[in-house]
Each structure stands twice: as C-alpha cells, then as structure tokens.
C-alpha atoms as a PDB file:
ATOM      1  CA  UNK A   1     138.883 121.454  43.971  1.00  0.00           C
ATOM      2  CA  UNK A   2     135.999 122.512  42.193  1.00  0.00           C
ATOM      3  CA  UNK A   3     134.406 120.781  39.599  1.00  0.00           C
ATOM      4  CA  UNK A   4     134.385 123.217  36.845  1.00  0.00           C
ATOM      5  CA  UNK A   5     137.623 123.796  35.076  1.00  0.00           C
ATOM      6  CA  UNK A   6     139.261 123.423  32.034  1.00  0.00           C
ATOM      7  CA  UNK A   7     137.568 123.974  28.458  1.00  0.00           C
ATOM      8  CA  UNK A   8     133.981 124.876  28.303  1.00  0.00           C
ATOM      9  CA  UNK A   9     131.289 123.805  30.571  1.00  0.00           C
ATOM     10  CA  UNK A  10     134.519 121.635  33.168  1.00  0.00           C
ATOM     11  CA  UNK A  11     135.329 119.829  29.930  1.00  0.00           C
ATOM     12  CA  UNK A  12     138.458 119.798  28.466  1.00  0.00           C
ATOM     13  CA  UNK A  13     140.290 119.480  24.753  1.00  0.00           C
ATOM     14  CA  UNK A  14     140.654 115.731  25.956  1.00  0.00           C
ATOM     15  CA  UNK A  15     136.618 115.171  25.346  1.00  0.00           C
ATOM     16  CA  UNK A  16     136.911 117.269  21.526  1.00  0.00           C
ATOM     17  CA  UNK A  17     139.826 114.863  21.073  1.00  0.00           C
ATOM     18  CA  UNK A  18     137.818 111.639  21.649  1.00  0.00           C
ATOM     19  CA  UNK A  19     134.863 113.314  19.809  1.00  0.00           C
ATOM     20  CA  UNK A  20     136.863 113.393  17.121  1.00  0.00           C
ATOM     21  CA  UNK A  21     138.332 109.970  16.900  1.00  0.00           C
ATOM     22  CA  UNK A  22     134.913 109.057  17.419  1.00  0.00           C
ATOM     23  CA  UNK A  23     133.898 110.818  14.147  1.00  0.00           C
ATOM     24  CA  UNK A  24     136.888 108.953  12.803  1.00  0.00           C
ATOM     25  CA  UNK A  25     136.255 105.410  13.368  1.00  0.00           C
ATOM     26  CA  UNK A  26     132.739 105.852  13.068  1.00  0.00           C
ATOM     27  CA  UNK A  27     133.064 107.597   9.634  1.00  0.00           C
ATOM     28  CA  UNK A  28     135.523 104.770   8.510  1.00  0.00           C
ATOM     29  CA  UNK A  29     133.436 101.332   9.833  1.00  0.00           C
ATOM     30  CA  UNK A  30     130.688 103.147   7.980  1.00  0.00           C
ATOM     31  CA  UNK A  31     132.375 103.628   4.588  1.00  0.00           C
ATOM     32  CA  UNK A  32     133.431 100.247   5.306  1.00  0.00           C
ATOM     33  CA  UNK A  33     129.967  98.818   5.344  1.00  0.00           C
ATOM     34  CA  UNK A  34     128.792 100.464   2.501  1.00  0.00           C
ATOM     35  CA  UNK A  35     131.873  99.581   0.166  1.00  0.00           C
ATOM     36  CA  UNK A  36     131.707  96.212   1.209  1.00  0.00           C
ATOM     37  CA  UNK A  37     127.488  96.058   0.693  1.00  0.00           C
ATOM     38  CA  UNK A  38     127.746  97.556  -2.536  1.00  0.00           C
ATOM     39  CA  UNK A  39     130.498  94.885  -3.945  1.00  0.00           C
ATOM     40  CA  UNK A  40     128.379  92.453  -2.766  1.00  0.00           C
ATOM     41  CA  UNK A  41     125.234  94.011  -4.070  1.00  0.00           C
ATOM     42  CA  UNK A  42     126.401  93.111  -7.486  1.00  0.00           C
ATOM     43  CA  UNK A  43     126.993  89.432  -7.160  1.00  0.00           C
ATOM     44  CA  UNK A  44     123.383  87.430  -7.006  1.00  0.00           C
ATOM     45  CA  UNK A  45     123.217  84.940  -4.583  1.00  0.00           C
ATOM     46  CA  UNK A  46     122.725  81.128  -5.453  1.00  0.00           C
ATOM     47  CA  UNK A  47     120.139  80.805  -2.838  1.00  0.00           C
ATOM     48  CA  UNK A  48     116.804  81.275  -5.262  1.00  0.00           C
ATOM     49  CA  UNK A  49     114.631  84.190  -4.169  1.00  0.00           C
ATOM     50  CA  UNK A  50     114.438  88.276  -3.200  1.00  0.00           C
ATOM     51  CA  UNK A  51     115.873  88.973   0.390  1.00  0.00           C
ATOM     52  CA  UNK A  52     112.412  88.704   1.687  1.00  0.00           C
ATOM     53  CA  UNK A  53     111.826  85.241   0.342  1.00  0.00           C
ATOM     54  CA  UNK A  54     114.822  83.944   1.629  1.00  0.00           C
ATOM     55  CA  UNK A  55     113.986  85.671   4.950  1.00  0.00           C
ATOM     56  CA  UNK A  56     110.886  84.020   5.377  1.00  0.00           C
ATOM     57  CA  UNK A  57     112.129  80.423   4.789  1.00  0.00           C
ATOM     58  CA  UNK A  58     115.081  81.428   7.305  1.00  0.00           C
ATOM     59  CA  UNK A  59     112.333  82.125   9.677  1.00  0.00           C
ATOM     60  CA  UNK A  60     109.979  78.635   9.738  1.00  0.00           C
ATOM     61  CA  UNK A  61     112.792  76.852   9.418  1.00  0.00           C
ATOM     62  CA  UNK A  62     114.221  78.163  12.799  1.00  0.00           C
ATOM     63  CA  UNK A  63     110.641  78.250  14.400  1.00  0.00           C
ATOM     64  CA  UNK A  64     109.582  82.196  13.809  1.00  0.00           C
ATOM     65  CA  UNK A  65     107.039  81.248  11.267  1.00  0.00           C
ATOM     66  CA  UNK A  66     104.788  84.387  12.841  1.00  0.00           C
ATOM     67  CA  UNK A  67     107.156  86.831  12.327  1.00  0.00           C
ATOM     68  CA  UNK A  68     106.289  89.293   9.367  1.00  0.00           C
ATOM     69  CA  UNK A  69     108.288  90.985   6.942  1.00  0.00           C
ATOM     70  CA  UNK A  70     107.225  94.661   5.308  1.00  0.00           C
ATOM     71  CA  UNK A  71     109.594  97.326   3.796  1.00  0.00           C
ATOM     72  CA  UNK A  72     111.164 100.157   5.204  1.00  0.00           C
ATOM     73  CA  UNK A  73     112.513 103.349   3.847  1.00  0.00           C
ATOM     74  CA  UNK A  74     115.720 104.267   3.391  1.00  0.00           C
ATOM     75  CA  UNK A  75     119.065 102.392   2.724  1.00  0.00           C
ATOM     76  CA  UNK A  76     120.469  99.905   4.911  1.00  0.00           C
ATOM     77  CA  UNK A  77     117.580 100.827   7.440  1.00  0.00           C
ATOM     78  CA  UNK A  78     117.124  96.945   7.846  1.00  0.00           C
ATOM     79  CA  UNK A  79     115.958  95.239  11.400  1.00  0.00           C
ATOM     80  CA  UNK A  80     113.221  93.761  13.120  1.00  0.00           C
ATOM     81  CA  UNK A  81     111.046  94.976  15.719  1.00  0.00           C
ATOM     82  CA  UNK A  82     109.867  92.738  18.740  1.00  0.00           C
ATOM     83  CA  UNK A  83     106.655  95.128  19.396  1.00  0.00           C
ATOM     84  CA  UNK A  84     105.185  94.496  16.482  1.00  0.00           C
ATOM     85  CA  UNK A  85     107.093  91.170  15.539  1.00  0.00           C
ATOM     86  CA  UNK A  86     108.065  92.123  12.034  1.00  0.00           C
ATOM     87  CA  UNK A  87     111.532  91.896   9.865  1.00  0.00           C
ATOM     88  CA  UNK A  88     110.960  95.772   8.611  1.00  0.00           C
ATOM     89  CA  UNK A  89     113.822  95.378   5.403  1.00  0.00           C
ATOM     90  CA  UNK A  90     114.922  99.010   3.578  1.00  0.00           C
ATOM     91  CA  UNK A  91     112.816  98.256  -0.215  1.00  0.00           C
ATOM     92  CA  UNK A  92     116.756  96.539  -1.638  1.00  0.00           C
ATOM     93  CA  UNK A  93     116.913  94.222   0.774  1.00  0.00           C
ATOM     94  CA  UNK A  94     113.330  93.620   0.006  1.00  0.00           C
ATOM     95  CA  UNK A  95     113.146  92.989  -3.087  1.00  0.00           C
ATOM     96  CA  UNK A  96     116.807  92.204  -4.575  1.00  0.00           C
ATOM     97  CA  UNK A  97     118.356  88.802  -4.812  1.00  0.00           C
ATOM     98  CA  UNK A  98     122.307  89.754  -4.684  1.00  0.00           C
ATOM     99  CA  UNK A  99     124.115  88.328  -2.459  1.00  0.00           C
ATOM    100  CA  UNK A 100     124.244  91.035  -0.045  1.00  0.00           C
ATOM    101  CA  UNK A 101     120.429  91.819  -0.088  1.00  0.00           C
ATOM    102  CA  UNK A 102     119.727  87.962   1.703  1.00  0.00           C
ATOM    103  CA  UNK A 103     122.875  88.574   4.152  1.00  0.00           C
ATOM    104  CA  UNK A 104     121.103  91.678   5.308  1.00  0.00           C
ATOM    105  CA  UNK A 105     117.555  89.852   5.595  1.00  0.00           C
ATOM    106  CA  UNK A 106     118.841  86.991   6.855  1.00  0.00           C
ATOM    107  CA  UNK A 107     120.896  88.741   9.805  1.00  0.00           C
ATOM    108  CA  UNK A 108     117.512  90.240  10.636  1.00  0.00           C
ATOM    109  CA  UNK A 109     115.910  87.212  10.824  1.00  0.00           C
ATOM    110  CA  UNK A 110     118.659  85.943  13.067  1.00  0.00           C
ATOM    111  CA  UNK A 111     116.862  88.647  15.772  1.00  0.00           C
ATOM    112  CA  UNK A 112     113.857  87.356  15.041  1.00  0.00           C
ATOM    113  CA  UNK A 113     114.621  84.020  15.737  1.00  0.00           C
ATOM    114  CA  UNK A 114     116.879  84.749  19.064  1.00  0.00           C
ATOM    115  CA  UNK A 115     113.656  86.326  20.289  1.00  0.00           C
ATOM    116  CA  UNK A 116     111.717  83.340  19.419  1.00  0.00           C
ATOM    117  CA  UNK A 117     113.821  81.224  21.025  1.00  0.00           C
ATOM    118  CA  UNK A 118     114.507  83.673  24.266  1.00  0.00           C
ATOM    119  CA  UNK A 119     118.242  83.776  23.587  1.00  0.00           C
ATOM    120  CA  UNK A 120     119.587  85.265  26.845  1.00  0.00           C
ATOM    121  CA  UNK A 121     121.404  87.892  25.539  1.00  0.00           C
ATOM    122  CA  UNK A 122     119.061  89.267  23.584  1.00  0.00           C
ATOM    123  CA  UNK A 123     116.243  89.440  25.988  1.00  0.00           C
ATOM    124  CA  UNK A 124     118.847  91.579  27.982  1.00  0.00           C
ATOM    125  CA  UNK A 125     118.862  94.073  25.238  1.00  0.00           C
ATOM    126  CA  UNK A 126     115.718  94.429  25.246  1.00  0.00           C
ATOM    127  CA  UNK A 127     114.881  94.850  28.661  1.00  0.00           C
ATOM    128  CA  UNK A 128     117.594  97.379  28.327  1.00  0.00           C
ATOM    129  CA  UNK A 129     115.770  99.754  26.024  1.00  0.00           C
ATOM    130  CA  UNK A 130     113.470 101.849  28.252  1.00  0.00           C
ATOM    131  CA  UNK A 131     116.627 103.012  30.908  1.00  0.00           C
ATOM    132  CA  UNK A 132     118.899 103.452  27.411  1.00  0.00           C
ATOM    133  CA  UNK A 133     116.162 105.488  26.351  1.00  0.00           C
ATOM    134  CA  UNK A 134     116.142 107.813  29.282  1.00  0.00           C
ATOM    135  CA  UNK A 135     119.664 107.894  29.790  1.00  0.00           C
ATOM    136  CA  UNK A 136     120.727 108.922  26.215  1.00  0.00           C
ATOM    137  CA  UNK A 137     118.420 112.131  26.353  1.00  0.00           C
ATOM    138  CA  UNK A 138     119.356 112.967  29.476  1.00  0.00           C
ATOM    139  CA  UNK A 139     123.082 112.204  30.465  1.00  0.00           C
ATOM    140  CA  UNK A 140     124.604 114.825  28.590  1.00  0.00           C
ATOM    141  CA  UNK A 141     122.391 117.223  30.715  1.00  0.00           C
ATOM    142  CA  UNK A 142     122.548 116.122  33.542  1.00  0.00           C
ATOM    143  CA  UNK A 143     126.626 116.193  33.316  1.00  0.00           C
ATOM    144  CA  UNK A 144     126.382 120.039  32.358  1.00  0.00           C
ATOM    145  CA  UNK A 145     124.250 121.022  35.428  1.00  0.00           C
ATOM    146  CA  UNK A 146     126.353 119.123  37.942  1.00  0.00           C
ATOM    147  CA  UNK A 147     129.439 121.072  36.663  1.00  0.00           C
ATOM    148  CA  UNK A 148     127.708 124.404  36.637  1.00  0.00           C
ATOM    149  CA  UNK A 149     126.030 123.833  39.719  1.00  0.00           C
ATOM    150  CA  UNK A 150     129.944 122.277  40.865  1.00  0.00           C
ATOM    151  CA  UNK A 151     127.244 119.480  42.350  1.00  0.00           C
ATOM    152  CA  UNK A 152     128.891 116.013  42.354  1.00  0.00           C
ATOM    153  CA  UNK A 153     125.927 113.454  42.917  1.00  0.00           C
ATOM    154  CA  UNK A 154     123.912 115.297  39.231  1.00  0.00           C
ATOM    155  CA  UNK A 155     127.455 114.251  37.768  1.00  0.00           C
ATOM    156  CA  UNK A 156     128.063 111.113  39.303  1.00  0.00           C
ATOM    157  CA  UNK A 157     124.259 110.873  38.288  1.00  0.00           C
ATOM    158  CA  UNK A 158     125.289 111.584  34.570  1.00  0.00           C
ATOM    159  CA  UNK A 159     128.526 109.205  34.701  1.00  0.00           C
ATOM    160  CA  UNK A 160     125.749 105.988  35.842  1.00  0.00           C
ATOM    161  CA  UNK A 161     123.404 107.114  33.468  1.00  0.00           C
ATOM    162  CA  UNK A 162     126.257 107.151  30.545  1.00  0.00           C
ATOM    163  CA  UNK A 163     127.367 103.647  31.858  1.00  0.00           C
ATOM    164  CA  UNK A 164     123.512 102.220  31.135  1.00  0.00           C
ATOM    165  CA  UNK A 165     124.200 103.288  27.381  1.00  0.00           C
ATOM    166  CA  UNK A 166     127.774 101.586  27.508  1.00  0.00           C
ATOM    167  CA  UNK A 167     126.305  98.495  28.725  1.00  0.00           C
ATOM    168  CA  UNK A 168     123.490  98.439  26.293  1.00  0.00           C
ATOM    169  CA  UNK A 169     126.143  98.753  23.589  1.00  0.00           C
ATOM    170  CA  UNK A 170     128.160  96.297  25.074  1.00  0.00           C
ATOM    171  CA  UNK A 171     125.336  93.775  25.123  1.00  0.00           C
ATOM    172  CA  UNK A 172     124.183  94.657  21.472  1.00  0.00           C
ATOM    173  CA  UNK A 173     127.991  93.169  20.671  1.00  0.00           C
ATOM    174  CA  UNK A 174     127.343  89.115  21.256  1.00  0.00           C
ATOM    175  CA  UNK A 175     123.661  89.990  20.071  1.00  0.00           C
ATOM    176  CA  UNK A 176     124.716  91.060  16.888  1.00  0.00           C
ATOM    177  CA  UNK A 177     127.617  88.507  16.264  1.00  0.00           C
ATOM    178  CA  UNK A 178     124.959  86.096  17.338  1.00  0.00           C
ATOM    179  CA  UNK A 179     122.353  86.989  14.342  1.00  0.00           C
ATOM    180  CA  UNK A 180     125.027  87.187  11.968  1.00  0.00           C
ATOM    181  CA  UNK A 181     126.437  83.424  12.879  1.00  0.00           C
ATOM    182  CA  UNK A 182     123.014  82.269  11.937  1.00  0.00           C
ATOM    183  CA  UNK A 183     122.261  83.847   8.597  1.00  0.00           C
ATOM    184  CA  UNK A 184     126.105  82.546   7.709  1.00  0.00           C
ATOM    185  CA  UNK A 185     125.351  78.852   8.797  1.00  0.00           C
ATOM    186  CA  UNK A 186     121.648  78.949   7.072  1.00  0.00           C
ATOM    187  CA  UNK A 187     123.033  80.362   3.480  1.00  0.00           C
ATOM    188  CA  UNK A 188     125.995  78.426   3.790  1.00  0.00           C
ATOM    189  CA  UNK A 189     123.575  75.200   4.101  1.00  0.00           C
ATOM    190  CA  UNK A 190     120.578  76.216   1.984  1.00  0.00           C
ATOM    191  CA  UNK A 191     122.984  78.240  -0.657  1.00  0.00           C
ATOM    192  CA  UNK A 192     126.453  77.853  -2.291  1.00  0.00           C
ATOM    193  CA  UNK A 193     130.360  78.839  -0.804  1.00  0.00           C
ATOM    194  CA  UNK A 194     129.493  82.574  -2.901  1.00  0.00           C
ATOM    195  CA  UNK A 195     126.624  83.292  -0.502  1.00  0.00           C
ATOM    196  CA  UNK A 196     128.023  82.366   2.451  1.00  0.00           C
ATOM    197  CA  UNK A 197     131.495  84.156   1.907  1.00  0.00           C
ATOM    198  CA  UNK A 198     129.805  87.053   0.451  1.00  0.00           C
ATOM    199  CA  UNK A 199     127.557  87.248   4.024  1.00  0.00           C
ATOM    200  CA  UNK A 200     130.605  86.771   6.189  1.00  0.00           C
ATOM    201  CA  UNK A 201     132.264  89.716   4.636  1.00  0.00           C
ATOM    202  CA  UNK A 202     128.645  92.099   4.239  1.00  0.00           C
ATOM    203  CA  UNK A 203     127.868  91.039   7.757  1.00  0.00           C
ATOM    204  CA  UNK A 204     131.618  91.554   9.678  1.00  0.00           C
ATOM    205  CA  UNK A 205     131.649  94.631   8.069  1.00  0.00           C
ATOM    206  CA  UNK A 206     128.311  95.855   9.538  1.00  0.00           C
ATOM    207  CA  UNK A 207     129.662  94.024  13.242  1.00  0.00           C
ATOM    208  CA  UNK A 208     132.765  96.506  12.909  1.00  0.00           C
ATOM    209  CA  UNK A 209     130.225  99.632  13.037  1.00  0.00           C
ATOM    210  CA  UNK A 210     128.973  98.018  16.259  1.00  0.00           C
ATOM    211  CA  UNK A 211     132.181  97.684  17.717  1.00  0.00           C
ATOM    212  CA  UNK A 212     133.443 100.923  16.882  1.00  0.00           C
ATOM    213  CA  UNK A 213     130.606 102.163  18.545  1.00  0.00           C
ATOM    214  CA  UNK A 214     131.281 100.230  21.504  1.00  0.00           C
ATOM    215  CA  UNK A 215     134.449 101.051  21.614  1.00  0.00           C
ATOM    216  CA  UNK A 216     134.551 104.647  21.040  1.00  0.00           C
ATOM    217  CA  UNK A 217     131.731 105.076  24.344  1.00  0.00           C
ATOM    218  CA  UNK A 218     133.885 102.870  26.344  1.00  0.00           C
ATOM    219  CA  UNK A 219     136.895 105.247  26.078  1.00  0.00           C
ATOM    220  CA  UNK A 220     134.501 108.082  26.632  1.00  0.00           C
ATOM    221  CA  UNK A 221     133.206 106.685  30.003  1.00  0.00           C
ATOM    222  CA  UNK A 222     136.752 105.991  30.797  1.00  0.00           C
ATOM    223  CA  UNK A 223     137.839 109.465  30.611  1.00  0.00           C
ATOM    224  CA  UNK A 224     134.345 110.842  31.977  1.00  0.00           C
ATOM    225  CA  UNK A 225     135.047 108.350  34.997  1.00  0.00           C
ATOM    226  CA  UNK A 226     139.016 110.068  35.577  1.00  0.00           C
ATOM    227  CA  UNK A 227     137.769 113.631  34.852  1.00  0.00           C
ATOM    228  CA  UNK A 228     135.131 113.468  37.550  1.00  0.00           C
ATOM    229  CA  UNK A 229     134.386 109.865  39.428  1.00  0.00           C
ATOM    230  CA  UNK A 230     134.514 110.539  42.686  1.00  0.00           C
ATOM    231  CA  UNK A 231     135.840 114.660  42.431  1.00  0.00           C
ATOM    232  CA  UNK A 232     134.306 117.343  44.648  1.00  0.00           C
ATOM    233  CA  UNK A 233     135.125 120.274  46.508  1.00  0.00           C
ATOM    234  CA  UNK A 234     138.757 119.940  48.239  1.00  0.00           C
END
C-alpha cells in the first residue's frame, strides 16, 4: 500500500483532530498560568526583597554564588541560561516583591543550581538541545517528502527525529518539577506558609503547561507511529 493517502500530503483528519486538542490544552494550561500568576501577583511575599534579591540569596545559599541575574523582556519570559550562566528574569519578576514574582525567580534559580550541582537529569536536557534543535526544524519536512516521494526510510527518518523532541520534552518533566521543589522548600524555610503556598500553586500551574506539552506530542508520535511505523509499498 502506498504511503500517501488520506487528507492532504498522506495525512489524515485524525492529525487536524489532535492539532486541535493540542490548541486546546495548550490554550487552557496557559490561561491557567496566567490566572493563577496574576492572583498571586497581588499578594507580597513575606520573604523581604524584589524577585531578584531573593534569587540571589537562593543561589549562594545552594552553592551558585557565580550565577548572574539581568532582565529580560517580555512577560513570564523568565529562565536561566547555562551558556552564559545567568538567571535572565522578564523586568516583574525582576523587580516586584509579590509573591508570585520570587516563585518565578526562585524556580529559575532551582536550574541554576541543578546545573551547579550536575543534577543528572538536567545535564540530559542539555545535552539534548543541539539534536532537539535539528529535529524540530526539520521533522515536519522530512515527513512530507517521504510521503510524496511514498519513500519509507525519509519517514521513518521523520518519526525518530519527532521521537528526539518527545524525549527532550519528556526529560524537561522531572527537570522542571525538580526546580520547582526547590524554590518551594527554600521560601517555605526562609519565608512564611503565604509564600510557600502561593509558589506551590504559581509554580504547578506553570508544570501543567509542561505536561500538556508533553502530553499532547506523545499522542502525536503515537498516531504518527500507527499511521506510518513500519508501512511501505504492499
């Protein structure tokens, strides 16, 4: 049987339909976030300082004294980069002192300090990065020529290349869970009951856009996998 079939380019309705719910869940976890940030926005936190301040003490206390900390456009643009070893925090989270603005920095200096630490699960991430890289530009490409071209090893190609960016978000699961756990325990010791329950709720709600994420690309390389794994010519 030949590859191409169905709806457009060998792909079916059943793809539009998952794009969809995609759109969905994504759409949702990120009104979700932002509702739940902007509640929390509004209560200051106990813990004395701006987001950054309360970063930087996160950060020599857990032994990532070297790590900077510079703003960043945008909203809710927070995170830290290893390459140049800074917490880069959207100007908010930067300068304000609610209760939500040191969850943010906090969870950001979580990273920072599983890096400095060489938490395993994060190093995996990031060794991740250059093949996610490559296979996010090109999978979707590569998929469309093997149909056309009814040419089984570009798709099967495509399908492994797809399953590198499932893994990475995968991964970035425990990862993020991980950074979170430790900007709960430090405000919940160096703050009050407020800032840590107020950072449990900012920071589950930002680990829900993760896991729709994760979740909406597994059921995508589930279908992908049933549509074509292993089909060529009969």
């Amino acid at each position: 049987m030949p590859l191409y079939y169905g709806f457009g380019y060998g792909i079916d309705m059943g793809y539009y339909l998952i794009a969809l719910v995609a759109l969905v869940i994504g759409g949702a976890a990120q009104a979700y976030i932002r509702s739940t940030y902007r509640k929390w926005s509004q209560v200051p936190a106990r813990v004395g300082g701006t987001g950054a301040d309360v970063a930087r003490r996160m950060l020599e206390e857990g032994g990532a004294a070297g790590v900077g900390i510079t703003r960043t456009p945008g909203s809710l643009t927070d995170h830290y980069d290893p390459r140049d070893n800074r917490l880069h925090l959207s100007d908010d989270n930067y300068r304000g002192a609610s209760v939500a603005s040191v969850a943010v920095a906090c969870h950001e200096a979580g990273h920072a300090i599983q890096a400095a630490r060489g938490f395993g699960l994060y190093r995996l991430r990031t060794a991740l990065v250059p093949a996610v890289n490559v296979a996010q530009q090109f999978w979707v490409v590569v998929l469309l020529a093997g149909v056309l071209l009814n040419t089984l090893g570009l798709v099967q190609l495509a399908l492994a290349l797809f399953a590198v960016s499932v893994l990475f978000q995968v991964v970035t699961l425990p990862v993020e869970i991980d950074a979170s756990r430790r900007a709960v325990a430090y405000l919940s010791a160096a703050g009050s009951g407020l800032d840590e329950k107020g950072a449990r709720s900012v920071l589950t709600a930002a680990a829900l856009t993760y896991v729709a994420a994760a979740l909406t690309s597994i059921i995508q390389l589930v279908y992908l996998l049933g549509r074509y794994g292993g089909r060529g010519e009969e």
